[in-house]
Structure formats: C-alpha cells, structure tokens
C-alpha atoms as a PDB file:
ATOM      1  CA  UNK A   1      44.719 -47.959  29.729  1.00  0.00           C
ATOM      2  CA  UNK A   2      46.723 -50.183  27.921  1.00  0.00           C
ATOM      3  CA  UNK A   3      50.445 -48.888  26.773  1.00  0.00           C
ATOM      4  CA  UNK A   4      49.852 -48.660  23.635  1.00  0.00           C
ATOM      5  CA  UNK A   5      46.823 -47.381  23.180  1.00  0.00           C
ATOM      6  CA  UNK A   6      48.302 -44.823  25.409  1.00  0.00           C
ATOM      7  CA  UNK A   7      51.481 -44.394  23.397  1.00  0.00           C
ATOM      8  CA  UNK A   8      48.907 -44.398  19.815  1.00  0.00           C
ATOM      9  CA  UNK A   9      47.079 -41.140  21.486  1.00  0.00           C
ATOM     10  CA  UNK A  10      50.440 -39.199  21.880  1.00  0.00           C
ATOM     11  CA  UNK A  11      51.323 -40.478  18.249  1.00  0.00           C
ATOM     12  CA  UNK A  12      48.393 -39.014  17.135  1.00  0.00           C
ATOM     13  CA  UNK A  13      48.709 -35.650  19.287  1.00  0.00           C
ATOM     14  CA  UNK A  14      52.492 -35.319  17.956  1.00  0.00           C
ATOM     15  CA  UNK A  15      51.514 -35.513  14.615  1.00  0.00           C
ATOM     16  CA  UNK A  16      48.588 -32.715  14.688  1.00  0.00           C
ATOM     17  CA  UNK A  17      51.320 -30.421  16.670  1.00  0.00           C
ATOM     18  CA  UNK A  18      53.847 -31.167  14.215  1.00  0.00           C
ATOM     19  CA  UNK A  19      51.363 -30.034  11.507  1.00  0.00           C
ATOM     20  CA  UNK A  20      50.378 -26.319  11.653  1.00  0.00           C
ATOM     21  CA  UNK A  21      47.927 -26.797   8.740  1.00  0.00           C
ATOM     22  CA  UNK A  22      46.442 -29.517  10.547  1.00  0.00           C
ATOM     23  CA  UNK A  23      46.673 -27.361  13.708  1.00  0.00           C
ATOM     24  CA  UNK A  24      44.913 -24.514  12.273  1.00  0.00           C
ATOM     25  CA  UNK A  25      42.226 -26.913  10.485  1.00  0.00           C
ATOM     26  CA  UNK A  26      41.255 -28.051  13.859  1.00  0.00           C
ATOM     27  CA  UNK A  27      41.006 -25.140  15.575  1.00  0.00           C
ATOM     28  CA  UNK A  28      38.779 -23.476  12.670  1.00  0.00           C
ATOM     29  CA  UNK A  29      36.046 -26.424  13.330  1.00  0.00           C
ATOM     30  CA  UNK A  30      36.018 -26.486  16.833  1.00  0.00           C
ATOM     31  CA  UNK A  31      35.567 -22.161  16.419  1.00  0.00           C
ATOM     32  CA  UNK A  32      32.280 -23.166  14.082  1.00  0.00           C
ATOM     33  CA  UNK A  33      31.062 -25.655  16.196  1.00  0.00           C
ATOM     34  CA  UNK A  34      31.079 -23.429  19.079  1.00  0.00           C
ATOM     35  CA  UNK A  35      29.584 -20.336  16.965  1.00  0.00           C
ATOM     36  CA  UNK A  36      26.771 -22.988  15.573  1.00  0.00           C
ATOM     37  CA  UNK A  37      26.321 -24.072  19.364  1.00  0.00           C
ATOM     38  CA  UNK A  38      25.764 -21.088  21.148  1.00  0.00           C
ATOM     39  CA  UNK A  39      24.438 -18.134  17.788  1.00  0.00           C
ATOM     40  CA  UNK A  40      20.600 -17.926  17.717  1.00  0.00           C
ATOM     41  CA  UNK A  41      20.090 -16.732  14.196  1.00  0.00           C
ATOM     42  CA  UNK A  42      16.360 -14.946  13.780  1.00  0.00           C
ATOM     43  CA  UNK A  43      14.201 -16.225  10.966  1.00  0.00           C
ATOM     44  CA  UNK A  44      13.905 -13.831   7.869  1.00  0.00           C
ATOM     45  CA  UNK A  45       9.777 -13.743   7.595  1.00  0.00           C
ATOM     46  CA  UNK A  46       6.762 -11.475   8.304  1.00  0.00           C
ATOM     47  CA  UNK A  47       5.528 -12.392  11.573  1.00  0.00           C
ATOM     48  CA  UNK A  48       6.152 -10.508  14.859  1.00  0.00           C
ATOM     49  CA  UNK A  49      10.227 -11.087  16.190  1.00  0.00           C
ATOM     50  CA  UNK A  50      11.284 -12.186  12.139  1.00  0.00           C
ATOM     51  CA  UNK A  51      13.871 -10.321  10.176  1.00  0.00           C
ATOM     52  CA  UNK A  52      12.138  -8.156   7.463  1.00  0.00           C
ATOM     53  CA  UNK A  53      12.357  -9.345   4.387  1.00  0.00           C
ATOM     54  CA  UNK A  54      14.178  -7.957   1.682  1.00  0.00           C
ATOM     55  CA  UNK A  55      12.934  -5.255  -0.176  1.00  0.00           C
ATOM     56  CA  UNK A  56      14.735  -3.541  -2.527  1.00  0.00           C
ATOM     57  CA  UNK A  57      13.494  -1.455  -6.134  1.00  0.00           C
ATOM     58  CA  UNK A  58      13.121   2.296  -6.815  1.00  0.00           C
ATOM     59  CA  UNK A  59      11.765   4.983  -4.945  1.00  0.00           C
ATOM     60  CA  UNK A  60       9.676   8.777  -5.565  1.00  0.00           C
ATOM     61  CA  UNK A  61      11.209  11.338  -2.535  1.00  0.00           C
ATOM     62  CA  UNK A  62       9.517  14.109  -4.434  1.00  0.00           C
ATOM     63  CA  UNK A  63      12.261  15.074  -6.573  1.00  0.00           C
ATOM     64  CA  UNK A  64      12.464  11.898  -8.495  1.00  0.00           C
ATOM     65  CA  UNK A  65      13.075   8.127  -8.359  1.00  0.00           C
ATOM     66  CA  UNK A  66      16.522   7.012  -7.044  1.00  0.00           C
ATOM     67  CA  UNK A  67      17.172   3.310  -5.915  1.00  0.00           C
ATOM     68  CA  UNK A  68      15.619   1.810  -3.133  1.00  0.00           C
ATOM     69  CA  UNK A  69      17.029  -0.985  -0.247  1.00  0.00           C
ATOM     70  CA  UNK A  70      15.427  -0.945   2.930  1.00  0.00           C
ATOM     71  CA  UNK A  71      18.600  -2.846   4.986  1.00  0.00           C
ATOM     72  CA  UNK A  72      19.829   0.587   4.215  1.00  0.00           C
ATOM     73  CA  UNK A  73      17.735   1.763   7.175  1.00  0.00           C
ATOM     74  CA  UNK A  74      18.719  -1.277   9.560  1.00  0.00           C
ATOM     75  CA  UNK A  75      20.916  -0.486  12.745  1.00  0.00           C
ATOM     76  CA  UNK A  76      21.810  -3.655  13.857  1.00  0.00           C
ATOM     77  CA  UNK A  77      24.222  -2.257  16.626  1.00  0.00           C
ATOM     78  CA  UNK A  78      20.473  -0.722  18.270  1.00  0.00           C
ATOM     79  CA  UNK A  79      19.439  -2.125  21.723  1.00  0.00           C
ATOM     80  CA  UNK A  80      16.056  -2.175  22.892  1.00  0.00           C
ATOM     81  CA  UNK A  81      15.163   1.294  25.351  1.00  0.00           C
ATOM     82  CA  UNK A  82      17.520   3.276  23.075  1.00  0.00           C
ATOM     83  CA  UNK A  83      17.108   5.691  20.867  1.00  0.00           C
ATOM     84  CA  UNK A  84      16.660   4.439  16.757  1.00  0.00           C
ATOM     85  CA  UNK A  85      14.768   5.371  13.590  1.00  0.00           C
ATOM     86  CA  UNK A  86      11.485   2.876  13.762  1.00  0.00           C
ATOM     87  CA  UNK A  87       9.717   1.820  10.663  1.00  0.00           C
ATOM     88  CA  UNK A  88       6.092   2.463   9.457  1.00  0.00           C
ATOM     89  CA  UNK A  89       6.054   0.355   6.056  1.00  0.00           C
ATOM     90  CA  UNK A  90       2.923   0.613   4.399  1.00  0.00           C
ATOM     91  CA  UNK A  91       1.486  -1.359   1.433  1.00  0.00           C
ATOM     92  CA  UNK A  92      -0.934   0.344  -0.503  1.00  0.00           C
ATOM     93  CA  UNK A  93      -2.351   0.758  -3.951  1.00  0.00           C
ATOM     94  CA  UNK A  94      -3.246   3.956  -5.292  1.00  0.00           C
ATOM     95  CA  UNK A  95      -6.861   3.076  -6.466  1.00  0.00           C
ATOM     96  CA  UNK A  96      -7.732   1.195  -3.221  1.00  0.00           C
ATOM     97  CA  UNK A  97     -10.579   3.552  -1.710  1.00  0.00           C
ATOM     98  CA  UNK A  98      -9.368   2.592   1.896  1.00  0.00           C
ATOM     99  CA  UNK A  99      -5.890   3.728   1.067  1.00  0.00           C
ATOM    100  CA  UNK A 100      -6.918   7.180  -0.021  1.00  0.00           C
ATOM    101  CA  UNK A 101      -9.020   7.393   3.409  1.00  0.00           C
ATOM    102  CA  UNK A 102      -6.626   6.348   5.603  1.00  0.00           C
ATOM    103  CA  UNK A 103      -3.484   9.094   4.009  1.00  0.00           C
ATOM    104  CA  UNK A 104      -4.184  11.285   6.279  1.00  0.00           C
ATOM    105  CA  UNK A 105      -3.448   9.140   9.225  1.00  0.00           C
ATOM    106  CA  UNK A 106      -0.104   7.927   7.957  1.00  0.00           C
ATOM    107  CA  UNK A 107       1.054  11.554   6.938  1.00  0.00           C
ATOM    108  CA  UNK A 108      -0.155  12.359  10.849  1.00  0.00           C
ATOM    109  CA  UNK A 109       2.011   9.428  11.735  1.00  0.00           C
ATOM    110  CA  UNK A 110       5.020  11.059  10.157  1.00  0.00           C
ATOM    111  CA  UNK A 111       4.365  14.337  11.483  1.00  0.00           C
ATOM    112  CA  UNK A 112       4.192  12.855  15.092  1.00  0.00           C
ATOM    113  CA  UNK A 113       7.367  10.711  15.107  1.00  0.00           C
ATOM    114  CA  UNK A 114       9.580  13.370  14.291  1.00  0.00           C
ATOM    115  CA  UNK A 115      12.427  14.292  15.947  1.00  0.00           C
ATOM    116  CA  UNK A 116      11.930  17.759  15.855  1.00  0.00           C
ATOM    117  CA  UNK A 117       8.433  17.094  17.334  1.00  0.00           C
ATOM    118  CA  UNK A 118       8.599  18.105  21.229  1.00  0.00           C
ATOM    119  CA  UNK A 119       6.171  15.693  22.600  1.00  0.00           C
ATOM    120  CA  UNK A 120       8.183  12.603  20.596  1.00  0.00           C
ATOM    121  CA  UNK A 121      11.189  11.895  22.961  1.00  0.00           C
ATOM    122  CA  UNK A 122      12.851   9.385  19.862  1.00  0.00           C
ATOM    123  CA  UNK A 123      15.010   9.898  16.666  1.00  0.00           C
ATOM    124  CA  UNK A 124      12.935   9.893  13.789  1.00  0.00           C
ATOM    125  CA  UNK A 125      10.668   7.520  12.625  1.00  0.00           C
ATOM    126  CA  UNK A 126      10.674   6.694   9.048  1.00  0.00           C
ATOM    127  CA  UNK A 127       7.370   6.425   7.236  1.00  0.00           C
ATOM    128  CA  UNK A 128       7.580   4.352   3.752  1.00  0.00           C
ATOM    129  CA  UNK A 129       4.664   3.739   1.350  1.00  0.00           C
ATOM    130  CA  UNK A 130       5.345   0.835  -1.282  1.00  0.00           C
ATOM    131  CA  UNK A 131       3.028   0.935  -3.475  1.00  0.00           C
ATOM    132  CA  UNK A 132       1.404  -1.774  -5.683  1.00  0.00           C
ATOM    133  CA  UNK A 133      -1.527  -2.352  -8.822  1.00  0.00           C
ATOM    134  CA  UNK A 134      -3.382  -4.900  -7.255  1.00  0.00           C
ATOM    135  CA  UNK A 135      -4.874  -7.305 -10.085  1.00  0.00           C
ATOM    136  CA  UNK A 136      -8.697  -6.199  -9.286  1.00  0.00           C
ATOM    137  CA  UNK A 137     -10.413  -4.177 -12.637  1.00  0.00           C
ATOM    138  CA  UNK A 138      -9.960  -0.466 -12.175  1.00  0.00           C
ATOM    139  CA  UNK A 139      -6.813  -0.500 -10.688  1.00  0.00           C
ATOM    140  CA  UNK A 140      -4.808   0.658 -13.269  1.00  0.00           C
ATOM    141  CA  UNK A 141      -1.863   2.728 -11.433  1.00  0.00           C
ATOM    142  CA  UNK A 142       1.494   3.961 -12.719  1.00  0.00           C
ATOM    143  CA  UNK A 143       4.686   5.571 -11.511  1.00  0.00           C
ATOM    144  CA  UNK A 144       3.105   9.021 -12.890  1.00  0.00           C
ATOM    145  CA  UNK A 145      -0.075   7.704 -10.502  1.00  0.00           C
ATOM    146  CA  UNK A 146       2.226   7.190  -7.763  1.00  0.00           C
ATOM    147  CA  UNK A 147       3.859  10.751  -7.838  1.00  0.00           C
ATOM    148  CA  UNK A 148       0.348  12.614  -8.005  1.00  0.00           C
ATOM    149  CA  UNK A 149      -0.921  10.316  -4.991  1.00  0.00           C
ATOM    150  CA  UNK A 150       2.455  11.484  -3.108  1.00  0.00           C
ATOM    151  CA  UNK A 151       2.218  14.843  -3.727  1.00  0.00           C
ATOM    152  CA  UNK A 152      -1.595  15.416  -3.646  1.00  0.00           C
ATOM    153  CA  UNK A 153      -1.859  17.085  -7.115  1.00  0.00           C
ATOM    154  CA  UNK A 154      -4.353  17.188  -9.811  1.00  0.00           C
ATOM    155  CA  UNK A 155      -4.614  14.946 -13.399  1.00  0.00           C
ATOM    156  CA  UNK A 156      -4.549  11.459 -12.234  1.00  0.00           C
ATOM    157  CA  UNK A 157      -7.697   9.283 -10.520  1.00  0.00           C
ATOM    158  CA  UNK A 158      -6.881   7.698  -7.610  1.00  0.00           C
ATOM    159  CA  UNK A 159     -10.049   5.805  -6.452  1.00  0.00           C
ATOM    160  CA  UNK A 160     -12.193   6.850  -9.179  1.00  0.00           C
ATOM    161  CA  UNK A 161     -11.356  10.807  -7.734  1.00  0.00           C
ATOM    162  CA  UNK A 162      -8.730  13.175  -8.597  1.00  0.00           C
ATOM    163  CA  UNK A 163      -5.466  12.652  -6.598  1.00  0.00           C
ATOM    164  CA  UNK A 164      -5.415  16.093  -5.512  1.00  0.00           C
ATOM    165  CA  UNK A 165      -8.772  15.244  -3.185  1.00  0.00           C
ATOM    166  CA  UNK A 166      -7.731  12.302  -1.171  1.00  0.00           C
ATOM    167  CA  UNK A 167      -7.300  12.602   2.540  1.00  0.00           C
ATOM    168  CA  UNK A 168      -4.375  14.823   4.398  1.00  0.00           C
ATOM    169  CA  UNK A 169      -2.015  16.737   2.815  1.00  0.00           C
ATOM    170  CA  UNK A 170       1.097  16.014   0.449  1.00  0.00           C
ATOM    171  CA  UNK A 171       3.412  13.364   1.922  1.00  0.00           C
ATOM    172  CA  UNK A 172       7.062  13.730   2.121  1.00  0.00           C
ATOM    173  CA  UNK A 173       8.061  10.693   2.857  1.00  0.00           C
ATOM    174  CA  UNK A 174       8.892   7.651   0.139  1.00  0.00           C
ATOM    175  CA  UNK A 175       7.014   6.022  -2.403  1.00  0.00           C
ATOM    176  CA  UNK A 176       8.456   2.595  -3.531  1.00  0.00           C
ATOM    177  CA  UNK A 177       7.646   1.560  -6.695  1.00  0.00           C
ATOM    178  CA  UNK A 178       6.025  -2.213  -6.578  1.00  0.00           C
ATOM    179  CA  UNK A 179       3.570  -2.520  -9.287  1.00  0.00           C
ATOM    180  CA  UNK A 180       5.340  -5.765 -10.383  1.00  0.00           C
ATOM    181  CA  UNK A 181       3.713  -7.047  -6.896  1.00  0.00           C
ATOM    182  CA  UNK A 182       7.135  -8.706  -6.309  1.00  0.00           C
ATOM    183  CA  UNK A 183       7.636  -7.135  -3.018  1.00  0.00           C
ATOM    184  CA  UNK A 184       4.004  -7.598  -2.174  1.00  0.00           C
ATOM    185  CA  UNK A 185       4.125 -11.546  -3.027  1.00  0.00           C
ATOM    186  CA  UNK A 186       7.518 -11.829  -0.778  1.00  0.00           C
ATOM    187  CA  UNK A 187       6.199  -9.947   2.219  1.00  0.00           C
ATOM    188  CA  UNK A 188       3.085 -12.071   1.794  1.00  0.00           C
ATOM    189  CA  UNK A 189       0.853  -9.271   2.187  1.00  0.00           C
ATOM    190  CA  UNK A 190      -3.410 -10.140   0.756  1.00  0.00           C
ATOM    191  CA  UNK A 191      -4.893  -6.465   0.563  1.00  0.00           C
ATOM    192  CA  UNK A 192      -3.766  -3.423   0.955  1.00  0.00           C
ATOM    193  CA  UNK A 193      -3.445  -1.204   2.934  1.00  0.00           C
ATOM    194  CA  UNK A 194      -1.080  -3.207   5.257  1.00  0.00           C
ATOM    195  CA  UNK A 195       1.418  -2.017   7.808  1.00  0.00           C
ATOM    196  CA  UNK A 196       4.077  -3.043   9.592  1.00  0.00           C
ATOM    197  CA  UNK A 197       6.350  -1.982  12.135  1.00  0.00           C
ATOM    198  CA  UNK A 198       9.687  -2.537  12.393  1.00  0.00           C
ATOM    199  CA  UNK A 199      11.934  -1.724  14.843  1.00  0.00           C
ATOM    200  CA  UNK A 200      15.553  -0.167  14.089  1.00  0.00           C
ATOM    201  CA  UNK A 201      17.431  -3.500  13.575  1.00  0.00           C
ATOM    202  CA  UNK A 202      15.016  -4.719  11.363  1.00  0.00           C
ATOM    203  CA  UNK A 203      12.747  -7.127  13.179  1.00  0.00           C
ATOM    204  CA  UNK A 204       9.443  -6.481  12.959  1.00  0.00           C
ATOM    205  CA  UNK A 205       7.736  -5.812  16.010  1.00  0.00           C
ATOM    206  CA  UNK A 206       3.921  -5.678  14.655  1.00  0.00           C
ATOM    207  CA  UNK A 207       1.735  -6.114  11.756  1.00  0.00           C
ATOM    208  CA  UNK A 208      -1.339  -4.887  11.010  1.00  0.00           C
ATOM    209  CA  UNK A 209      -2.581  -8.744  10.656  1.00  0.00           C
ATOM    210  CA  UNK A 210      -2.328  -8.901  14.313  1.00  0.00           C
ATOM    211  CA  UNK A 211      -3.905  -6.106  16.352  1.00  0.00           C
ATOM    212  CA  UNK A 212      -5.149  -7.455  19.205  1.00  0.00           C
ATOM    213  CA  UNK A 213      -2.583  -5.373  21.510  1.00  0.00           C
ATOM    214  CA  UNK A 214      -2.583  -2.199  18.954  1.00  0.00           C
ATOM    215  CA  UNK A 215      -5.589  -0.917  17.076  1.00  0.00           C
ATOM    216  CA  UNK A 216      -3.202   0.668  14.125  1.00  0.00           C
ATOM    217  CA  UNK A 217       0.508   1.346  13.501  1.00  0.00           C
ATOM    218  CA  UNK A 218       0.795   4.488  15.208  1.00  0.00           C
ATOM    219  CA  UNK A 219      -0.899   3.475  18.637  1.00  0.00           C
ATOM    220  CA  UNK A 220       2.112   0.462  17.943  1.00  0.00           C
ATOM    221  CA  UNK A 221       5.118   2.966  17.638  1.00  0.00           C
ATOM    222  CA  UNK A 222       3.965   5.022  20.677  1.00  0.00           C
ATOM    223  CA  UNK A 223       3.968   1.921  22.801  1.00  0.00           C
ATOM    224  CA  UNK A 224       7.308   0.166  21.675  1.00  0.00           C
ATOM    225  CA  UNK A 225       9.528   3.075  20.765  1.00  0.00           C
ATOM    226  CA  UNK A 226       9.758   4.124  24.077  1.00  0.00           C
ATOM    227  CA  UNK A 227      13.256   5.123  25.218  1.00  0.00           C
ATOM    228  CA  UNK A 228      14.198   4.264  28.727  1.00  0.00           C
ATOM    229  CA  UNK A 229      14.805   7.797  31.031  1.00  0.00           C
END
C-alpha cells in the first residue's frame, strides 16, 4: 500500500476514536445491520405460519361488554411442545343457519380443552366467537341478538328461530362485537362460520379454508396442542 494512503486510513480511524458521538453512531448501524441480517420477522396475515391480525373492539362475557384486544391473549415467550392457552376464533353471524347448527360443536370444543378436563393434558384453550351482520336480507343482528345467541335465551330470532332453540347449550366463552364487518374485511374471511386456530404466540396454525390435514378446528387443536412428556 502506498504511505499515504496508509497514513489517510489511520487519519481517518483517529478521528472516529477521537469522536465518541461518531463512535457511538457507528456502532448503532453496524448493531442494525446485524439485527436486519440475521431477524426473520413473520408476516402479519391469515394464512397458516402468519401473525394474526389485529383484532381489537368490544366484547359480551355474560355479564356485559368490556373492551376487547386479542394480543392480550398472545404469549410470545411460548415454545412449541409446551404448555399455552391455544385459540379457537370463530366468525359467525347470528342469523347464518349453519352457525346455529354447528354451536354445539364449538361449546363441546370449549368444554374439551379445559384445563380442568382430565383427558386434556394442556392449559386452557380459549374459545372466541366474533360475531358479524353479514350484508345478505334477513340478517338483521344486534348486540341485544348477540347476547341472546350467547346465552341461549328466548325473544330474539336467530335463523328465522328463537335463540333459545339453537344447538348446545349457553356458551361461556366471548362474543366480540363485529357487525361493522371491520374485523371480518381485515381477517379476509367470505362466509361465516370460519375458524381459525392459533397457537399461543399468535401465529396461526390452521384455518378452516384449508382442511385437508384437519376436518374441523377441534380435530386441529387435538393434533397441534400436544405437549411433549
């Protein structure tokens, strides 16, 4: 090398030593390089291994309607084969006939995962309905709707029948209120019902668009919840 392009190298050197500022500076950039290098961010989206969406609004537990976030129930600190609360989201409407028939499965869902349940070697698994009005004639829902679908009890039509006759018993898990459909457009979801499962960090691990491994979202959460002996 020629001397003075070596000498111009440990000029330059000198002078970011001499500088803390510049020292720090340099050191903060080479830190984000390396972080933007080596991190492997996962996609925020609705497809198997993607970060659920957000979903945030207002929620009927059976005593009334409180606020609602679902990154509230995220665990990011869970590893796969451990123990963690897994999702069961549901999108339904209350005047979609399907919906009505298939309430008794997801309230047997919720009954199954349970902690307390002897035969379910997991923490719990938490079941959450959002519901929608889905802009087909007749359905014509309401928080008031919502509530007697929940509970199972008498004065509102759900499906052109009383609410109090639809399949299964009274839930006791969440309703969350989405009759603006702005949950439902940002989750993408066509028709309802739709499920997803999500695991405990918040990816989603499958979706009822996709059941060629699992015929529903219980057979799903039996298979992939499994903690490791």
């Amino acid at each position: 090398m020629h001397p003075g392009l070596m000498r111009l190298h440990e000029d330059d050197a000198a002078g970011i030593t001499d500088n803390p500022l510049l020292m720090v500076a340099t050191l903060v950039i080479a830190g984000l390089m390396i972080v933007a290098v080596t991190s492997d961010p996962v996609a925020t989206g609705t497809d198997i291994g993607d970060r659920a969406p957000e979903l945030t609004s207002v929620a009927y537990d059976g005593a009334g309607w409180a606020n609602f976030d679902l990154e509230s129930y995220f665990d990011e600190t869970w590893e796969e084969g451990q123990p963690g609360s897994w999702m069961i989201l549901e999108f339904m409407d209350t005047d979609c006939p399907y919906c009505v028939q298939s309430a008794k499965d997801i309230g047997d869902w919720d009954a199954i995962f349970d902690a307390a349940n002897p035969d379910w070697n997991n923490s719990d698994v938490h079941v959450i309905a959002v519901a929608a009005e889905l802009n087909i004639q007749g359905h014509d829902s309401s928080r008031e709707e919502i509530e007697a679908f929940r509970d199972k009890s008498s004065g509102y039509t759900c499906a052109k029948q009383d609410c109090s006759s639809r399949a299964g018993s009274a839930h006791a898990f969440p309703y969350v209120d989405d009759l603006s459909l702005d949950a439902m457009d940002a989750w993408k979801v066509r028709g309802t019902p739709t499920y997803f499962v999500i695991q405990p960090d918040g990816i989603i691990a499958w979706t009822s668009d996709n059941t060629a491994k699992y015929g529903n979202a219980g057979e799903a959460v039996a298979a992939l919840a499994v903690v490791d002996a």
